[in-house]
Protein backbone atom coordinates (compact mmCIF):
# COMPACT_ATOMS: atom_id res chain seq x y z
CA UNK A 1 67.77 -65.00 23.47
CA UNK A 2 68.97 -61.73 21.42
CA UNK A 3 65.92 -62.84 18.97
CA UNK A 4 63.00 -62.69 21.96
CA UNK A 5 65.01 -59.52 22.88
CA UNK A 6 64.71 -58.26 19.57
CA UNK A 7 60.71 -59.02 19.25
CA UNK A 8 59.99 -57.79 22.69
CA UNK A 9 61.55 -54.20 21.91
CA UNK A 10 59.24 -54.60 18.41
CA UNK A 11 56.11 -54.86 20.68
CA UNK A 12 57.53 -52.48 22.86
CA UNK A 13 57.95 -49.90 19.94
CA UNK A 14 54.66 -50.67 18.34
CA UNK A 15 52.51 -50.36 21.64
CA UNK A 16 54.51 -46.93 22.13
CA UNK A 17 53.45 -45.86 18.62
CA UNK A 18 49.62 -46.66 18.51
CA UNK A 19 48.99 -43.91 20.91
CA UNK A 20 50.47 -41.57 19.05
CA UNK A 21 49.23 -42.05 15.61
CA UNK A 22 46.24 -41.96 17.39
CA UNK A 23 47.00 -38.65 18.69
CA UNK A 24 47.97 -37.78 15.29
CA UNK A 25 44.78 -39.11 13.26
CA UNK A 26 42.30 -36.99 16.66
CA UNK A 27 44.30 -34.08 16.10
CA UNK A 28 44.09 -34.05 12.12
CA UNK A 29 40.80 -34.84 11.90
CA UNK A 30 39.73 -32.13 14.62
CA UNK A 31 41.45 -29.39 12.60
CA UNK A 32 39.79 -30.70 9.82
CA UNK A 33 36.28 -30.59 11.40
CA UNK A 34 37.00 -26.72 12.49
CA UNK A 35 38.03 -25.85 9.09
CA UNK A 36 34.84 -27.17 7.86
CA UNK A 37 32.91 -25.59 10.34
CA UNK A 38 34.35 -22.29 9.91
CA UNK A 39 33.86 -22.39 6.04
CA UNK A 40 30.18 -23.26 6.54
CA UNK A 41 29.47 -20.61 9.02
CA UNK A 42 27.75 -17.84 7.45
CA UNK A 43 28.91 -14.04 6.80
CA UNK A 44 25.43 -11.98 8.17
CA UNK A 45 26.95 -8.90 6.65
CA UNK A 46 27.42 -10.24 2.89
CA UNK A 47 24.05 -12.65 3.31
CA UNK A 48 21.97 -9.36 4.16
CA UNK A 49 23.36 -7.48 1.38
CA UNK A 50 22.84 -10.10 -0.76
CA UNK A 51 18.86 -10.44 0.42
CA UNK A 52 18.35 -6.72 -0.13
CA UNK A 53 20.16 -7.04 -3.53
CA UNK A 54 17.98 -9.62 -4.52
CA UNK A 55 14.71 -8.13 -3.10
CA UNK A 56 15.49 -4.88 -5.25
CA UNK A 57 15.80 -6.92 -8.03
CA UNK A 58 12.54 -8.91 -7.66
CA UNK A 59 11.02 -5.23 -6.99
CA UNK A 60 12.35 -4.13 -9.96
CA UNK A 61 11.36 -6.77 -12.22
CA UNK A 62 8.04 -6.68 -11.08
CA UNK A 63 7.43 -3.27 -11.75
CA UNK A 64 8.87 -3.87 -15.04
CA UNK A 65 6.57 -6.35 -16.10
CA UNK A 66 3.29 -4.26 -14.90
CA UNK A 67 4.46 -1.83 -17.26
CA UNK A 68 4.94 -4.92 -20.13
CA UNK A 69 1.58 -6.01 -18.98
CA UNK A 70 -0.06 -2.49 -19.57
CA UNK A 71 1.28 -1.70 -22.83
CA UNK A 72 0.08 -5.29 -24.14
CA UNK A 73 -3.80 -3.71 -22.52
CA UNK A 74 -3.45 -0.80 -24.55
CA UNK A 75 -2.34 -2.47 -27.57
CA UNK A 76 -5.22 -4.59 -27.25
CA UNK A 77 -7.96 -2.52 -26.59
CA UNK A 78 -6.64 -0.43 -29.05
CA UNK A 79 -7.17 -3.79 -31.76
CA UNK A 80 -10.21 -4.69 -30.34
CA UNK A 81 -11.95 -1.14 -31.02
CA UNK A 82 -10.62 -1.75 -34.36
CA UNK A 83 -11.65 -4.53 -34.90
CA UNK A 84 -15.00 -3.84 -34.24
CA UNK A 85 -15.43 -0.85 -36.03
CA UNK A 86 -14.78 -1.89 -39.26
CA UNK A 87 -16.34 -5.33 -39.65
CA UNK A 88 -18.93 -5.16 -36.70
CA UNK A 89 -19.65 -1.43 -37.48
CA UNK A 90 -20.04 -0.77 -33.45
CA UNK A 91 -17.18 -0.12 -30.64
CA UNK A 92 -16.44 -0.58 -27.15
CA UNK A 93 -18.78 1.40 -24.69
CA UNK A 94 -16.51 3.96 -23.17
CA UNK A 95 -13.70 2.62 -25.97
CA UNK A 96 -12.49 6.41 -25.96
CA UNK A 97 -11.93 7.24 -22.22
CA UNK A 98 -10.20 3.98 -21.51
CA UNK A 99 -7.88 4.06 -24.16
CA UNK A 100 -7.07 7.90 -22.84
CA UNK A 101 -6.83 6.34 -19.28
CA UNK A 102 -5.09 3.12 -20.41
CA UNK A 103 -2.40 5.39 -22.49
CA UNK A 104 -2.22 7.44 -19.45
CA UNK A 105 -1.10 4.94 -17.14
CA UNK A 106 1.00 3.21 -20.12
CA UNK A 107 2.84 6.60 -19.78
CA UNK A 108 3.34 6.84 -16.20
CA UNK A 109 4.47 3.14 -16.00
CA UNK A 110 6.69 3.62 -18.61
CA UNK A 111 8.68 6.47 -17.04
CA UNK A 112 9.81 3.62 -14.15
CA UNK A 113 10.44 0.87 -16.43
CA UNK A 114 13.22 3.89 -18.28
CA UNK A 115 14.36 5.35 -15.45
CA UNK A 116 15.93 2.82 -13.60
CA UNK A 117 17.79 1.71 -17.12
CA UNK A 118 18.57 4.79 -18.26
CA UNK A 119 16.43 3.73 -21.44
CA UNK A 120 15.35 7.35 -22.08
CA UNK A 121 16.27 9.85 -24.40
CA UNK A 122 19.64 11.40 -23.07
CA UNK A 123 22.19 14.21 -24.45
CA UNK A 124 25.66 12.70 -23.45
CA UNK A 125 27.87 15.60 -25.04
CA UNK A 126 29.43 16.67 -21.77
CA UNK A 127 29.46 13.19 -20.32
CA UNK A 128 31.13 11.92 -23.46
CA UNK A 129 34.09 15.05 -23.05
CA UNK A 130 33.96 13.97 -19.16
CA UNK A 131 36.56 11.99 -17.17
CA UNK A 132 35.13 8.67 -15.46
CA UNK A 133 35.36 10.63 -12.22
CA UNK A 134 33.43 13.25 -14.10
CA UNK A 135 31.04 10.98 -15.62
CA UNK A 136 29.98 9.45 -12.25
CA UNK A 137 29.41 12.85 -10.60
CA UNK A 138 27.03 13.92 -13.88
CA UNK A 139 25.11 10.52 -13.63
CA UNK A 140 24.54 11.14 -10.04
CA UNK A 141 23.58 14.74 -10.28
CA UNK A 142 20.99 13.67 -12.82
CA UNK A 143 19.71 11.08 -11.24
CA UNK A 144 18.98 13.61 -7.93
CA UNK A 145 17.47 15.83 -10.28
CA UNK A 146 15.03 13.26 -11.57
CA UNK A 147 14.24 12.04 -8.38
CA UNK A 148 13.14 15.23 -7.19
CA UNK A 149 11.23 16.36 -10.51
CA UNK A 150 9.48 13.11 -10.73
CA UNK A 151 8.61 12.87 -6.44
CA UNK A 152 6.70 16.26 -7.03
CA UNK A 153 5.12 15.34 -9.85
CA UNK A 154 3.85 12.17 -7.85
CA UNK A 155 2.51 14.68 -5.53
CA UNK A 156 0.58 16.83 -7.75
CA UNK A 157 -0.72 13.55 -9.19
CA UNK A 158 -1.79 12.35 -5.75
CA UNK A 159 -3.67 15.56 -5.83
CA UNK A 160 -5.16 15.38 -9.06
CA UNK A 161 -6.70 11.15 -7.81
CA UNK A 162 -8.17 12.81 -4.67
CA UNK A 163 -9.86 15.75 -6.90
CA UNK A 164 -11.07 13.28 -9.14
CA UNK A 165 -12.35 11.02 -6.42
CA UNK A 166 -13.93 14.05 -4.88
CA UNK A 167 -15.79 15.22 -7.76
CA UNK A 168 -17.11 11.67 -8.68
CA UNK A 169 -15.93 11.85 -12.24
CA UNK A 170 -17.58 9.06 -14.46
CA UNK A 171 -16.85 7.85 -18.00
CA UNK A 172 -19.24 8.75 -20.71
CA UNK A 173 -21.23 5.53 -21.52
CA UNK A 174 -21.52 3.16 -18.62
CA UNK A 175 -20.87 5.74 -15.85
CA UNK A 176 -17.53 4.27 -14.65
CA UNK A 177 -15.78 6.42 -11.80
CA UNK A 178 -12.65 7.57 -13.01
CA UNK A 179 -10.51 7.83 -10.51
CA UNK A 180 -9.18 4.00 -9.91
CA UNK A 181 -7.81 4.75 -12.99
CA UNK A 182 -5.65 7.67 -12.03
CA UNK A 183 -4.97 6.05 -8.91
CA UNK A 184 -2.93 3.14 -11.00
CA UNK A 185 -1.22 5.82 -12.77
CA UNK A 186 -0.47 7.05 -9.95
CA UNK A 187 0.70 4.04 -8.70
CA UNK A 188 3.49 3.75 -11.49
CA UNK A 189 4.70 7.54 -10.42
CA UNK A 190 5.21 5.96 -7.71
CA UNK A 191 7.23 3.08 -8.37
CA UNK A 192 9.48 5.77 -10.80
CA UNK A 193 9.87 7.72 -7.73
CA UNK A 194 11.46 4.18 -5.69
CA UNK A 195 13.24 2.95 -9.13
CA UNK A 196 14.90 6.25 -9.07
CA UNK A 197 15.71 6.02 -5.75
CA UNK A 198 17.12 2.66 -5.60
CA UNK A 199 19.38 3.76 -8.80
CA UNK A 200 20.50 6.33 -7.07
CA UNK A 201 21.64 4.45 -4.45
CA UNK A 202 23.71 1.90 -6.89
CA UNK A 203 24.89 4.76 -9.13
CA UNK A 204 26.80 6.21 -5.38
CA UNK A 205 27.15 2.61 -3.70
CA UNK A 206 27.26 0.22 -6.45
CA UNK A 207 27.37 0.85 -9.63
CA UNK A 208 28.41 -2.24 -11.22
CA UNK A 209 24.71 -3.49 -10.21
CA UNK A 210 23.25 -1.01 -13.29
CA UNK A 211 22.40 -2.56 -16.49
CA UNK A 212 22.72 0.62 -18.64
CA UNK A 213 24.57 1.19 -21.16
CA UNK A 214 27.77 3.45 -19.17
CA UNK A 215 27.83 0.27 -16.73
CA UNK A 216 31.64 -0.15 -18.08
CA UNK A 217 32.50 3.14 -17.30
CA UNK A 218 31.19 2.75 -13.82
CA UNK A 219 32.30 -0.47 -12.80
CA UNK A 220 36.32 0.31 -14.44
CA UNK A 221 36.38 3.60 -11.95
């Protein structure tokens, strides 16, 4: 008799205890489920900074590799006429005003490429005497002053394209109008004038985005 006792208070027990490990196990794995579900639900703030980090960057690289892509014209027009001229005795029709044209965009295209790297010729003796709070306030003073040297001269270039346009200036030999030339130039002024602008805004906002060569300074202040 004590032994059915014993076994019925077992089953007794046991039927008692399934509901609550079930309990257990529904509650465990819900928690689970919103844990996952929070860690997989995006932050807009961070994933639109990110997509306007990343769309600078593929601005900037592209504008970087026009410039690549126009010195490697130059060079090779530059060959070419060469070339020609001393084992074909005869040239490129026009070989003269292109190159000037070609060299002149090279130039313009150029000044974005350095700008936003900080690749050009700089005088760092106060900056180097400068405190890192110092330092930042000279980068960014320079960098303003560029922008707004380099935004007029995109204006009096503008100027110069529609003149050019206006006066239907051709090339010597085949008669070429001139002015889609200037226009590309123009073209790289203007990407200086938005590589300038977007280094501005990392210099103030984030600095530790730069690739130049003070980016330790910047990113240790």
């Amino acid at each position: 008799l004590s032994g059915l006792v014993g076994s019925e208070m077992c089953i007794r027990d046991s039927v008692h205890a399934e509901p609550v490990e079930a309990l257990r196990e529904a509650s465990t794995s819900s928690a689970r489920t919103v844990s996952v579900a929070h860690s997989r639900t995006p932050n807009h703030s961070s994933s639109m900074s990110t997509r306007s980090i990343s769309f600078m960057d593929r601005v900037i690289n592209t504008i970087e590799w026009l410039a690549a892509i126009f010195v490697g014209i130059v060079a090779l027009n530059i060959f070419v006429a060469v070339v020609l001229r001393k084992f074909f005795d005869t040239s490129i029709p026009d070989a003269y005003d292109f190159g000037r044209m070609l060299l002149g965009i090279l130039i313009f295209w150029g000044i974005a490429a350095t700008s936003y790297r900080g690749g050009h010729i700089t005088v760092d003796l106060v900056w180097t005497a400068a405190g890192p709070r110092m330092r930042r306030a000279i980068d960014i003073f320079a960098t303003l002053v560029l922008l707004l040297v380099v935004a007029v001269q995109t204006a009096m270039l503008f100027d110069k394209v529609r003149l050019t346009y206006t006066d239907n200036v051709l090339t010597y030999d085949m008669n070429i109008p001139t002015w889609p030339f200037y226009a590309v130039a123009w073209a790289g002024d203007v990407s200086a004038v938005i590589l300038i602008a977007v280094r501005t805004w990392r210099l103030i906002f984030h600095p530790e985005l730069l690739h130049d060569e003070h980016v330790e300074e910047k990113v240790s202040e």
